[in-house]
C-alpha atoms as a PDB file:
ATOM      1  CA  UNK A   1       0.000   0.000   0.000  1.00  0.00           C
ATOM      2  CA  UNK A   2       1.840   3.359  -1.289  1.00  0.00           C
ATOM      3  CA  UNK A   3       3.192   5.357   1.806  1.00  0.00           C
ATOM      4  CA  UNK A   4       0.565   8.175   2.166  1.00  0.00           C
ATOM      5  CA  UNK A   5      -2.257   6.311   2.380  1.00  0.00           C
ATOM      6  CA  UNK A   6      -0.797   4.396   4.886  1.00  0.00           C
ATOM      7  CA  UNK A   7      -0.129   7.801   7.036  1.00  0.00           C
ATOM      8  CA  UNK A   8      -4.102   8.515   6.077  1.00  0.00           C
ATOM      9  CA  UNK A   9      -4.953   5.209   7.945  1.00  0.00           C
ATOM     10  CA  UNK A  10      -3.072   6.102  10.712  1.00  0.00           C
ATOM     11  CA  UNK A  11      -3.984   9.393  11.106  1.00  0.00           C
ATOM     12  CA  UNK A  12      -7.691   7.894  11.078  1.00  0.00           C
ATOM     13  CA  UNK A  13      -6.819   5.734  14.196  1.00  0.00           C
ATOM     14  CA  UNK A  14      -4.937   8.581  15.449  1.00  0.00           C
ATOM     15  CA  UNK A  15      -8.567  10.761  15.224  1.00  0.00           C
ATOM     16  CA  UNK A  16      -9.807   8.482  17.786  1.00  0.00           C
ATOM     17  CA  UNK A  17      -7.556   8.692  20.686  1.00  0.00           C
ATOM     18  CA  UNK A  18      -8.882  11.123  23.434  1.00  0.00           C
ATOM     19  CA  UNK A  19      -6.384  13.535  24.015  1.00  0.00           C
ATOM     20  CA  UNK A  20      -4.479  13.373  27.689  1.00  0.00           C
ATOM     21  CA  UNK A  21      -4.815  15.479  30.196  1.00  0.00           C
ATOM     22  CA  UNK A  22      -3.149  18.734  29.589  1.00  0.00           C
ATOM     23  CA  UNK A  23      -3.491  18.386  25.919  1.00  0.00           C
ATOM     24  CA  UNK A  24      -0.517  16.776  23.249  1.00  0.00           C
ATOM     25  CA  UNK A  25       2.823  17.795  23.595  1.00  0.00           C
ATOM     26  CA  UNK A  26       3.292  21.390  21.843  1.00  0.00           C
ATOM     27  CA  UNK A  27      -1.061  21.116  21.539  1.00  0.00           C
ATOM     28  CA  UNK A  28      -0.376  19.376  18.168  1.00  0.00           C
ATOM     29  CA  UNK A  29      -2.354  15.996  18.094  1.00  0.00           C
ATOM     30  CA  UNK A  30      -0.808  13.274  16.221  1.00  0.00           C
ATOM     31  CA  UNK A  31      -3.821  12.862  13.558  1.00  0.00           C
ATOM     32  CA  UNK A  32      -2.934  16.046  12.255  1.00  0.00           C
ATOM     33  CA  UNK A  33       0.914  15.359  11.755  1.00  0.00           C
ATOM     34  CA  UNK A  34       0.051  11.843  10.228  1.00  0.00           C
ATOM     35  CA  UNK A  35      -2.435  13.600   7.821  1.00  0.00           C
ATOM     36  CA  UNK A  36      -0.322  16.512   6.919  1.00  0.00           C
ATOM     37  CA  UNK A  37       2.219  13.937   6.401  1.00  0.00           C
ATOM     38  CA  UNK A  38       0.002  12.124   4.375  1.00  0.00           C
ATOM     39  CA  UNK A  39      -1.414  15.261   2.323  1.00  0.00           C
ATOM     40  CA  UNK A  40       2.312  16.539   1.711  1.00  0.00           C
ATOM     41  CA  UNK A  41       3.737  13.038   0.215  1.00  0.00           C
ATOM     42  CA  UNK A  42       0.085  12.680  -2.051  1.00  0.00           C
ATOM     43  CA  UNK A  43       0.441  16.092  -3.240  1.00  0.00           C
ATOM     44  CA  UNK A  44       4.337  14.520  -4.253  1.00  0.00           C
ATOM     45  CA  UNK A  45       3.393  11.863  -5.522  1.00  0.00           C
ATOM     46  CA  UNK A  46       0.389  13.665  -7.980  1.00  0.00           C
ATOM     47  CA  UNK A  47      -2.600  12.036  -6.536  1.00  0.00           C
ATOM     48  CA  UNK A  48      -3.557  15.478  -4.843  1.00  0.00           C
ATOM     49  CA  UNK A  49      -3.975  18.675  -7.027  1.00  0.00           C
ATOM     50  CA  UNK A  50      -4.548  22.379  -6.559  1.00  0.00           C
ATOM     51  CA  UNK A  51      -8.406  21.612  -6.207  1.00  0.00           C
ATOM     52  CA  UNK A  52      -8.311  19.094  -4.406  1.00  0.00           C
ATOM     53  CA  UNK A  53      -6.241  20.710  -2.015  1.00  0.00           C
ATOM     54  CA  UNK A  54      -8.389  23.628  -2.090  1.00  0.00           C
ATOM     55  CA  UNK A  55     -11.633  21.247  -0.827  1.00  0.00           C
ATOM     56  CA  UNK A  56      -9.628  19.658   1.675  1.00  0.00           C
ATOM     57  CA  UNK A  57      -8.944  22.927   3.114  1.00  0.00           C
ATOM     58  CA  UNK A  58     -12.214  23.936   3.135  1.00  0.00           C
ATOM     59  CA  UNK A  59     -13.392  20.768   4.434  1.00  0.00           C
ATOM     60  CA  UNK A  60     -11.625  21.139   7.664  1.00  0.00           C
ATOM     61  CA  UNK A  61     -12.762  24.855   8.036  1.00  0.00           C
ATOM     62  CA  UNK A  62     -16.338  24.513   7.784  1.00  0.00           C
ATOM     63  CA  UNK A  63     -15.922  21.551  10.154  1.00  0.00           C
ATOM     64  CA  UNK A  64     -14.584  23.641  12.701  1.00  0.00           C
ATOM     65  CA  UNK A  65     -16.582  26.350  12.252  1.00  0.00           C
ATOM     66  CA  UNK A  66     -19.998  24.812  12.334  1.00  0.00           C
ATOM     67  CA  UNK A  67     -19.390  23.463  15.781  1.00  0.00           C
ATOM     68  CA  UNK A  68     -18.971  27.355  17.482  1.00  0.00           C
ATOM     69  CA  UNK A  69     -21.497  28.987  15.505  1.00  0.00           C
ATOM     70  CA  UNK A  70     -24.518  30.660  17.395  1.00  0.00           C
ATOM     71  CA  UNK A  71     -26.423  32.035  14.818  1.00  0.00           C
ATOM     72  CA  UNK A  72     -29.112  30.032  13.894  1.00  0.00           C
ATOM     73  CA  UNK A  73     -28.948  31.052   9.909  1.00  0.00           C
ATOM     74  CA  UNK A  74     -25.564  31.044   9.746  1.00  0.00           C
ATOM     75  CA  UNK A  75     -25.561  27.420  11.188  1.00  0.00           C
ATOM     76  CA  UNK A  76     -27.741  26.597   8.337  1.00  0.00           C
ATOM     77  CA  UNK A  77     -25.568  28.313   6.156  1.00  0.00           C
ATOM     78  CA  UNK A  78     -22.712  26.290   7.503  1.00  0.00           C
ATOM     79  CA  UNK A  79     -24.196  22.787   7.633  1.00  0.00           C
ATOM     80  CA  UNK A  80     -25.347  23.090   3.954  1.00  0.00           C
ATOM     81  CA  UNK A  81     -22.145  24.250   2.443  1.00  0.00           C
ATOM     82  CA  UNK A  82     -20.118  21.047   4.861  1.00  0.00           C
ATOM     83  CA  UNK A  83     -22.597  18.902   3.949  1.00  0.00           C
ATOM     84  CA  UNK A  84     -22.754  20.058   0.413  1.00  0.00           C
ATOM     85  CA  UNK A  85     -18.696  19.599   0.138  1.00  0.00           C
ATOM     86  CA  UNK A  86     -18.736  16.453   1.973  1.00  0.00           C
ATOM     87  CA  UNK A  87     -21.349  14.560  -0.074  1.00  0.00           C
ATOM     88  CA  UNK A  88     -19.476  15.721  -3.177  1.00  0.00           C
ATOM     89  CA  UNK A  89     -16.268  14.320  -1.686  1.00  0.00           C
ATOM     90  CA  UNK A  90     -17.812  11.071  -0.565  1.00  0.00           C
ATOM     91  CA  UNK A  91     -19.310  10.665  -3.578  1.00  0.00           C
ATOM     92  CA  UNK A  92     -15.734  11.895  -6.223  1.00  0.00           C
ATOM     93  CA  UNK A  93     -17.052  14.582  -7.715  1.00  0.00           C
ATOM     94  CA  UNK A  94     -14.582  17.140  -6.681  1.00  0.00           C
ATOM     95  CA  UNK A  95     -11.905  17.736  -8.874  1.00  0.00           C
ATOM     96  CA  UNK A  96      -8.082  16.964  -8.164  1.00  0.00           C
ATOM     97  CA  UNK A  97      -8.274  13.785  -6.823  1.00  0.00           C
ATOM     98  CA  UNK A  98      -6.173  10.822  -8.356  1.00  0.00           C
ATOM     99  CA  UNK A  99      -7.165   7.792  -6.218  1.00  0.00           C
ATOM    100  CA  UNK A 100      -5.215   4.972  -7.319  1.00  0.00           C
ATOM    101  CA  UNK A 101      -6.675   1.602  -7.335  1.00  0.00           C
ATOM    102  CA  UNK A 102      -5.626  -0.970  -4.305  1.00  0.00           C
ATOM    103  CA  UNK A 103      -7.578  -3.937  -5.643  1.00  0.00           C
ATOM    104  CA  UNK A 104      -8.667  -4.363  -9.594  1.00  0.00           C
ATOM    105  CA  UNK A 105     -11.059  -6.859 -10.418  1.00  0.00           C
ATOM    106  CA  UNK A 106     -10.318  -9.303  -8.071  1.00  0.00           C
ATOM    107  CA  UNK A 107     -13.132 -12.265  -7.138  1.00  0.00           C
ATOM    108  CA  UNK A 108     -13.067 -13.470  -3.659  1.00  0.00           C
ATOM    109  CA  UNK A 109     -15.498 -15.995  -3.866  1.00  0.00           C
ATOM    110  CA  UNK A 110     -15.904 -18.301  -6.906  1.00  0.00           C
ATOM    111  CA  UNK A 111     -19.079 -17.429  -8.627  1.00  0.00           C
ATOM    112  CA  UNK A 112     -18.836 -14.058  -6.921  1.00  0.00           C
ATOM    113  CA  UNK A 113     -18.881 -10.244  -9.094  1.00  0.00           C
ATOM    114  CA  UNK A 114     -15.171  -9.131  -9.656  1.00  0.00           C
ATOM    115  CA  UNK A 115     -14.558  -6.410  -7.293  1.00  0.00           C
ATOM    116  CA  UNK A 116     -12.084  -3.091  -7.784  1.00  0.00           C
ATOM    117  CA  UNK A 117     -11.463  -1.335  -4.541  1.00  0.00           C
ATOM    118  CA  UNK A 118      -9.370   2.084  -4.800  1.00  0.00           C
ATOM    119  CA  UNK A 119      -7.718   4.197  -2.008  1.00  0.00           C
ATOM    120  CA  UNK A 120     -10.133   7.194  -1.731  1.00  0.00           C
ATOM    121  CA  UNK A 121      -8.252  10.365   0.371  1.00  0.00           C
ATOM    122  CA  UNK A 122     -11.393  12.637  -0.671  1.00  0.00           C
ATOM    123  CA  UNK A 123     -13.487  10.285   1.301  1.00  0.00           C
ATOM    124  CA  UNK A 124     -11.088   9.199   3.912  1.00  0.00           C
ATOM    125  CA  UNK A 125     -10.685  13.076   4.477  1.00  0.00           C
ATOM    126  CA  UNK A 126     -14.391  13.045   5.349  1.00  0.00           C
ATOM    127  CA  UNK A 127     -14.186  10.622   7.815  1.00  0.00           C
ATOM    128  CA  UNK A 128     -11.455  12.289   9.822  1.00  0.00           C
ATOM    129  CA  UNK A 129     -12.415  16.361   9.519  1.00  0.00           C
ATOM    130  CA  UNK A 130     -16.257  14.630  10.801  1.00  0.00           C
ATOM    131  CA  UNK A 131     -14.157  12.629  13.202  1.00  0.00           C
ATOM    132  CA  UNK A 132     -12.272  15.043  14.945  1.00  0.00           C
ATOM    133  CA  UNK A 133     -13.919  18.013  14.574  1.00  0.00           C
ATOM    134  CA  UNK A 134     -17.820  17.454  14.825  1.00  0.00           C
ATOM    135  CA  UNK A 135     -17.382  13.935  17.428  1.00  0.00           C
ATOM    136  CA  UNK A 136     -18.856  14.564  21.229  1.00  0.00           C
ATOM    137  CA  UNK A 137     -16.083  13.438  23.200  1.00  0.00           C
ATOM    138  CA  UNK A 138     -17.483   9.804  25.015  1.00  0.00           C
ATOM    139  CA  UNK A 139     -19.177   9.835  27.932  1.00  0.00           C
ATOM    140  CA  UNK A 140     -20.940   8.071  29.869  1.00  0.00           C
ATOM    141  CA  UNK A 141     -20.805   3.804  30.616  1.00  0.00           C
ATOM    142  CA  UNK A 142     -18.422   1.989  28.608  1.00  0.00           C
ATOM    143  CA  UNK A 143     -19.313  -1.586  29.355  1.00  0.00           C
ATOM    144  CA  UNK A 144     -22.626  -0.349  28.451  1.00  0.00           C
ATOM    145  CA  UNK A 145     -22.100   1.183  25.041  1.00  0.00           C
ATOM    146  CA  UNK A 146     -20.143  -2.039  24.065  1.00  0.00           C
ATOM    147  CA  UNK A 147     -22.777  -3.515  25.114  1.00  0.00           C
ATOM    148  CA  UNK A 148     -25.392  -1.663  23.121  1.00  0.00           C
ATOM    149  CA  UNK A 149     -23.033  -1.864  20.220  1.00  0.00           C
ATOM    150  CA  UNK A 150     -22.213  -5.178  20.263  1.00  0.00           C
ATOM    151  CA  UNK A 151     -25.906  -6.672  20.592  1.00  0.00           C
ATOM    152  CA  UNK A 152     -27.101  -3.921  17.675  1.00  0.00           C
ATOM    153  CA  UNK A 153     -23.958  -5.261  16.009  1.00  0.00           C
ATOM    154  CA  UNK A 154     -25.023  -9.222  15.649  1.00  0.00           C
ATOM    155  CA  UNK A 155     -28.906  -8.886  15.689  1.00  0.00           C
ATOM    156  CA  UNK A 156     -27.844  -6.056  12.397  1.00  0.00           C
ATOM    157  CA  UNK A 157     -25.257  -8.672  10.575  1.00  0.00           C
ATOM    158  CA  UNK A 158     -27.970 -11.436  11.551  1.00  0.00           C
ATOM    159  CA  UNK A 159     -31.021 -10.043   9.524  1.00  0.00           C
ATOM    160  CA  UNK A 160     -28.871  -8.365   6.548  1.00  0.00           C
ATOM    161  CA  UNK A 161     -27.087 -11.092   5.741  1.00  0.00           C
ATOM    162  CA  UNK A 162     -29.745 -13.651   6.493  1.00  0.00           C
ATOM    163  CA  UNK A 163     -31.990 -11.449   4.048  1.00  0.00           C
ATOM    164  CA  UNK A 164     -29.273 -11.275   1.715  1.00  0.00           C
ATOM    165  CA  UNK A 165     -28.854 -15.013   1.379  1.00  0.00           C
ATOM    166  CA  UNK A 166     -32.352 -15.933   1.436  1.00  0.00           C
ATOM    167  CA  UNK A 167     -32.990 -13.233  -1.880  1.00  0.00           C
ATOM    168  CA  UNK A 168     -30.197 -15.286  -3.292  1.00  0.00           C
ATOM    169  CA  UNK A 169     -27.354 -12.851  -3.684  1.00  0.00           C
ATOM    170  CA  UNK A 170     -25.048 -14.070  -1.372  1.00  0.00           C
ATOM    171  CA  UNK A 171     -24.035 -17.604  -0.075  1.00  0.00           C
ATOM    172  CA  UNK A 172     -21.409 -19.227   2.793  1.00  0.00           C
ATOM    173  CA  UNK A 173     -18.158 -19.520   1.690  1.00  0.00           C
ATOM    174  CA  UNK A 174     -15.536 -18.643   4.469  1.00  0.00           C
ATOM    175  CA  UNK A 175     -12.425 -17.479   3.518  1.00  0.00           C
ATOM    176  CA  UNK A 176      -9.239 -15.797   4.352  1.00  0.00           C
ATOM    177  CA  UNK A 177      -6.273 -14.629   1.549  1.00  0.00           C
ATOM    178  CA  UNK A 178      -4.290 -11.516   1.039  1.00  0.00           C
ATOM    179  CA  UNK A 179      -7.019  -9.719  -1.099  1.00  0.00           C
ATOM    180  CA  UNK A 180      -8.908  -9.333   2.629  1.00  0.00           C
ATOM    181  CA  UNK A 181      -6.460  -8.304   4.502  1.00  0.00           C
ATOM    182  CA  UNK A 182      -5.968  -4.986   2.579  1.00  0.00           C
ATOM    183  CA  UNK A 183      -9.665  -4.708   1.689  1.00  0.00           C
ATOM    184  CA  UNK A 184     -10.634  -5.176   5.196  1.00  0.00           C
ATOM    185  CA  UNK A 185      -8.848  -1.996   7.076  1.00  0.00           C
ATOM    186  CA  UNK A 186      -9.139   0.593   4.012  1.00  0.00           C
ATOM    187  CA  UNK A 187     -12.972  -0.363   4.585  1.00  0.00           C
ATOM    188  CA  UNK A 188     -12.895  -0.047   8.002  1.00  0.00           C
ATOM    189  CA  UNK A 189     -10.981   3.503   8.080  1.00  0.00           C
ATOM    190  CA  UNK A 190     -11.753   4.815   4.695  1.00  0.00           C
ATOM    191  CA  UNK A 191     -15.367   3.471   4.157  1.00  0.00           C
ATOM    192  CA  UNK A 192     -17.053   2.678   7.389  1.00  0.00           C
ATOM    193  CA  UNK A 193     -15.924   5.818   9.408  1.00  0.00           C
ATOM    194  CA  UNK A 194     -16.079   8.441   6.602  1.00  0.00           C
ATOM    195  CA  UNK A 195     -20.025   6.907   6.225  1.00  0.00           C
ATOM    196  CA  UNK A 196     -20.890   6.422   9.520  1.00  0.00           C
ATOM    197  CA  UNK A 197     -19.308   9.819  10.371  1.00  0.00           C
ATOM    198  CA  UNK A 198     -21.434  11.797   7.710  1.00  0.00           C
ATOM    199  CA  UNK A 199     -24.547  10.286   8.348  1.00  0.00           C
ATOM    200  CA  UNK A 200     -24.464   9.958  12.131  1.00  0.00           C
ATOM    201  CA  UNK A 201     -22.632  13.381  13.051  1.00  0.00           C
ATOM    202  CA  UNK A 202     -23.896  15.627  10.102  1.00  0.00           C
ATOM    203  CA  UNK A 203     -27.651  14.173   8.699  1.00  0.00           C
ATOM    204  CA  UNK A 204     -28.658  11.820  12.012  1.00  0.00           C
ATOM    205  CA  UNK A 205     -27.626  15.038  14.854  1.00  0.00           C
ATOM    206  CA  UNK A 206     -29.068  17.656  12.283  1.00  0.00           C
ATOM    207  CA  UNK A 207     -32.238  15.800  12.012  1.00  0.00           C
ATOM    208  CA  UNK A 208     -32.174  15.044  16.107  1.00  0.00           C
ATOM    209  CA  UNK A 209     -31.820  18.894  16.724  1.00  0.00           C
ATOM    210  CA  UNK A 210     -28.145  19.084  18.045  1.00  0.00           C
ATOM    211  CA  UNK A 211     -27.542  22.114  15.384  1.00  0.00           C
ATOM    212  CA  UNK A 212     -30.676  23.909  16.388  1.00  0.00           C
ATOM    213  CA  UNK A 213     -34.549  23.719  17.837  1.00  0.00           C
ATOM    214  CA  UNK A 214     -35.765  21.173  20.604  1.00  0.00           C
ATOM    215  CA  UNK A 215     -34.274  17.489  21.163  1.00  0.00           C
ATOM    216  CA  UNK A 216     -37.001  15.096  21.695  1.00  0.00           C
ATOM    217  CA  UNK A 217     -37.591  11.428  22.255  1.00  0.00           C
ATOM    218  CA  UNK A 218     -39.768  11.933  18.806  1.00  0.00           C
ATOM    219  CA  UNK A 219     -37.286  13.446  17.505  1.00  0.00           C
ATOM    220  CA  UNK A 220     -34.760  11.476  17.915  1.00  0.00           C
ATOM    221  CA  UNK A 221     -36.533   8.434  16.871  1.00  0.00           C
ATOM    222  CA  UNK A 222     -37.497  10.127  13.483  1.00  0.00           C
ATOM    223  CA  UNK A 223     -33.386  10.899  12.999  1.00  0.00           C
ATOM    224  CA  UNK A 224     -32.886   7.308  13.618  1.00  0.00           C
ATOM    225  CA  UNK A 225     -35.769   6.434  10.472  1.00  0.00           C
ATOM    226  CA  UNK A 226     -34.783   9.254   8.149  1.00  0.00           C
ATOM    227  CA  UNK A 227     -30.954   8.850   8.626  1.00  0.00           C
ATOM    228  CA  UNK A 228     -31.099   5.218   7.675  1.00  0.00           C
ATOM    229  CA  UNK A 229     -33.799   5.418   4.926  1.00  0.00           C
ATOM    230  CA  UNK A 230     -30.816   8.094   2.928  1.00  0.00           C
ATOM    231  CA  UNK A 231     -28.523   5.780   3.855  1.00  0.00           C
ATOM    232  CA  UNK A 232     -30.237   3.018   1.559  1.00  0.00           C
ATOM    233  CA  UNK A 233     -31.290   6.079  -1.006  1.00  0.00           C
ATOM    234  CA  UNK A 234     -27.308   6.444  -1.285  1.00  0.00           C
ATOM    235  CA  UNK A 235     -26.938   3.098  -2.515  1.00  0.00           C
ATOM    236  CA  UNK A 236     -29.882   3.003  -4.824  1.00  0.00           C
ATOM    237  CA  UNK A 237     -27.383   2.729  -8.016  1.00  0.00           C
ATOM    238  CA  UNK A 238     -26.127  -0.786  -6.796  1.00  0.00           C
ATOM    239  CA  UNK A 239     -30.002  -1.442  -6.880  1.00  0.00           C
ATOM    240  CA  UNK A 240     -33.358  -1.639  -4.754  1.00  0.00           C
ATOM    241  CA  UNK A 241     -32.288  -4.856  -3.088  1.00  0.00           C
ATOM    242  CA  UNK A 242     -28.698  -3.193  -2.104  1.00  0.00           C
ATOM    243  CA  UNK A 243     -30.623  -0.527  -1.172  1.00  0.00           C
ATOM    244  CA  UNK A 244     -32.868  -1.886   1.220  1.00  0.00           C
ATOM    245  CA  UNK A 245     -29.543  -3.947   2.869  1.00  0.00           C
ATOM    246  CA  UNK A 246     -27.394  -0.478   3.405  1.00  0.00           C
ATOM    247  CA  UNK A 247     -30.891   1.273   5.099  1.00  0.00           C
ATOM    248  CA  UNK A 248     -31.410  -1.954   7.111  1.00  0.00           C
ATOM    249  CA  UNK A 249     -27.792  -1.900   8.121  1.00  0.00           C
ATOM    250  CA  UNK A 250     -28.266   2.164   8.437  1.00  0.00           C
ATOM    251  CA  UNK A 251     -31.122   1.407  10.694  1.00  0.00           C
ATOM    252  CA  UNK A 252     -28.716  -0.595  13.066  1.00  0.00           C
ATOM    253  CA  UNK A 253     -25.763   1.942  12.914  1.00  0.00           C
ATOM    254  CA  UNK A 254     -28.196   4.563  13.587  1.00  0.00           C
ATOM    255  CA  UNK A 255     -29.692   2.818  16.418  1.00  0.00           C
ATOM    256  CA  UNK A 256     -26.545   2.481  17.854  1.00  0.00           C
ATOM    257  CA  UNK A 257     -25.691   5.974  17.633  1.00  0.00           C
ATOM    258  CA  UNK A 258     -28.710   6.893  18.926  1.00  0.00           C
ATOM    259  CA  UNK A 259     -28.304   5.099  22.151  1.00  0.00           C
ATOM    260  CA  UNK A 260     -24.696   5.296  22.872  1.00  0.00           C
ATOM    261  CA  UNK A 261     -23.975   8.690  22.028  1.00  0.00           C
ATOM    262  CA  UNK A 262     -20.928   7.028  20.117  1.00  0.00           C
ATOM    263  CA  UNK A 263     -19.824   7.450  16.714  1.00  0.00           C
ATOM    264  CA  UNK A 264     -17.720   4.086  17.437  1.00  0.00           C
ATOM    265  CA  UNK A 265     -21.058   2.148  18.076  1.00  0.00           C
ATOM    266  CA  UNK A 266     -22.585   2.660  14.696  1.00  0.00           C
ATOM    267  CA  UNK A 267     -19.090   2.082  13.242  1.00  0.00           C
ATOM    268  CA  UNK A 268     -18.605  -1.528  14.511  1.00  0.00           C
ATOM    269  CA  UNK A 269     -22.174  -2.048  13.959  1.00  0.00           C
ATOM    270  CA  UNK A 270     -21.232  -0.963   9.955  1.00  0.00           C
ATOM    271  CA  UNK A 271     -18.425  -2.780   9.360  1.00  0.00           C
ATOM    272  CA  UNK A 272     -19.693  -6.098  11.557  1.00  0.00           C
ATOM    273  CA  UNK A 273     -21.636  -6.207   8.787  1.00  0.00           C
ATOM    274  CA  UNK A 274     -19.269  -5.611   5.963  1.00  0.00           C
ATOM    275  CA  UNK A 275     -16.581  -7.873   7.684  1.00  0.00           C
ATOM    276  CA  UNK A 276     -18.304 -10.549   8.120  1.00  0.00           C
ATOM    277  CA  UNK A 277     -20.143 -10.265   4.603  1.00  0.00           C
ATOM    278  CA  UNK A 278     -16.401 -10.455   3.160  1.00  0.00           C
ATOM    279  CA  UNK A 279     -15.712 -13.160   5.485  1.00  0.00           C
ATOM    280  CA  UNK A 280     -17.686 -15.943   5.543  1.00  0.00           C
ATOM    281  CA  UNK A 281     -20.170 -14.955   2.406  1.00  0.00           C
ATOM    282  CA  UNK A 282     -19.844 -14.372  -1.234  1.00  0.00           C
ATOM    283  CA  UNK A 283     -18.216 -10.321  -1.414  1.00  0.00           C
ATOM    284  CA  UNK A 284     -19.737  -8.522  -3.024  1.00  0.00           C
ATOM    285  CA  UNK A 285     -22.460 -10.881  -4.774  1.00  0.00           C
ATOM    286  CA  UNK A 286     -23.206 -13.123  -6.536  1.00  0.00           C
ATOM    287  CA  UNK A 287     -22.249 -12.562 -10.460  1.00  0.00           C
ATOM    288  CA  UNK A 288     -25.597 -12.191 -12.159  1.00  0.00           C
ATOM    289  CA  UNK A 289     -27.480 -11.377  -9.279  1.00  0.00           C
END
């Protein structure tokens, strides 16, 4: 895996660690040196251009800024243009972005679709400016959040899968080779946070009130439906079955969210699902189906 996106992993991981009492040494935290690492050697390297720079840039501005705005319009204003720029991001339709590919055509199961998997930074950016900048610190019981997560977790892989097989477009086949061990963490870092991030911490809080009017148990319930019903619209183009798996498995992340207060919750309940999909059923489907 070329250097930078390596440093783009880490710095991911890096997001994640609360920061010690007193703050990091010279109040620099080590996400931000991995990533400017990484941003420095991609720009080197050619996969990073003057727009792209430009949007990541941006990106991390309107991040931080949405947070301490007061204003109730110009929250509004703020959350549309971040949302705006991160949706366009997630989705590669910013300019200046060279991802290479990590995986081309490859079949992991026999009988299974061939499956390309590239190294995104635009959406792995995503993930960590949501990450770091928008995530409520933790709080509250940690036994009980794994808990939560864990439970949502199996009774979530349990009825997408199980639906999955049973519409006929997966089937069992465990497996293990070297094609999964690099798909596995660049989904887990690059795919799985950067989703989980923007649809828990930007469309599931705005919809539950944290960026303005009342938080409710309604409310809050209704963020849960919504967030996970645009989470299957966003996979609509791999069809209405995939759909319906991503906003089941959307429900469950959600859910998770919901009740831990943990962006880490709906992310193990999101990639439980993928992980185990890769692991121990046909990835990504059956060909044909």
């Amino acid at each position: 895996m070329p250097v930078p996106f390596v440093l783009l992993l880490l710095s991911v991981v890096a997001g994640c660690l609360p920061p010690p009492r007193g703050g990091w040494p010279g109040q620099v935290p080590p996400w931000a040196l991995l990533y400017g690492a990484a941003v420095a050697m991609a720009w080197n390297k050619g996969w990073l251009q003057p727009p792209a720079m430009a949007a990541l840039a941006a990106l991390f501005m309107l991040a931080a800024a949405l947070p301490r705005a007061q204003n109730r319009a110009v929250v509004l204003v703020l959350w549309l243009a971040l949302a705006g720029l991160c949706a366009a991001l997630a989705l590669h339709r910013v300019p200046g972005f060279s991802n290479p590919v990590l995986l081309d055509g490859v079949r992991l199961s026999a009988g299974a679709r061939p499956f390309t998997q590239y190294l995104n930074f635009d959406k792995g950016s995503v993930g960590l400016a949501l990450l770091v900048l928008l995530a409520a610190p933790a709080s509250g019981d940690r036994r009980r959040a794994m808990g939560v997560a864990s439970a949502t977790a199996l009774a979530t892989v349990a009825l997408v899968l199980g639906l999955a097989w049973w519409l006929g477009m997966v089937r069992p086949d465990l497996k293990w080779n070297l094609p999964l061990a690099l798909f596995l963490p660049v989904n887990l870092l690059l795919t799985c946070v950067a989703e989980e991030a923007l649809f828990r911490l930007l469309v599931q809080d705005a919809l539950a009130g944290r960026f303005g009017g009342r938080a409710s148990a309604a409310r809050t319930a209704a963020a849960v439906l919504l967030s996970a019903a645009l989470f299957g619209l966003a996979h609509l183009a791999g069809g209405p079955r995939m759909a319906l798996l991503a906003g089941l498995t959307g429900l469950g992340a959600a859910l998770a969210y919901a009740l831990t207060g943990r962006l880490g919750a709906a992310v193990c309940v999101h990639f439980a699902v993928n992980a185990v999909h890769a692991l121990a059923f046909t990835y990504p489907a059956l060909a044909g189906r």
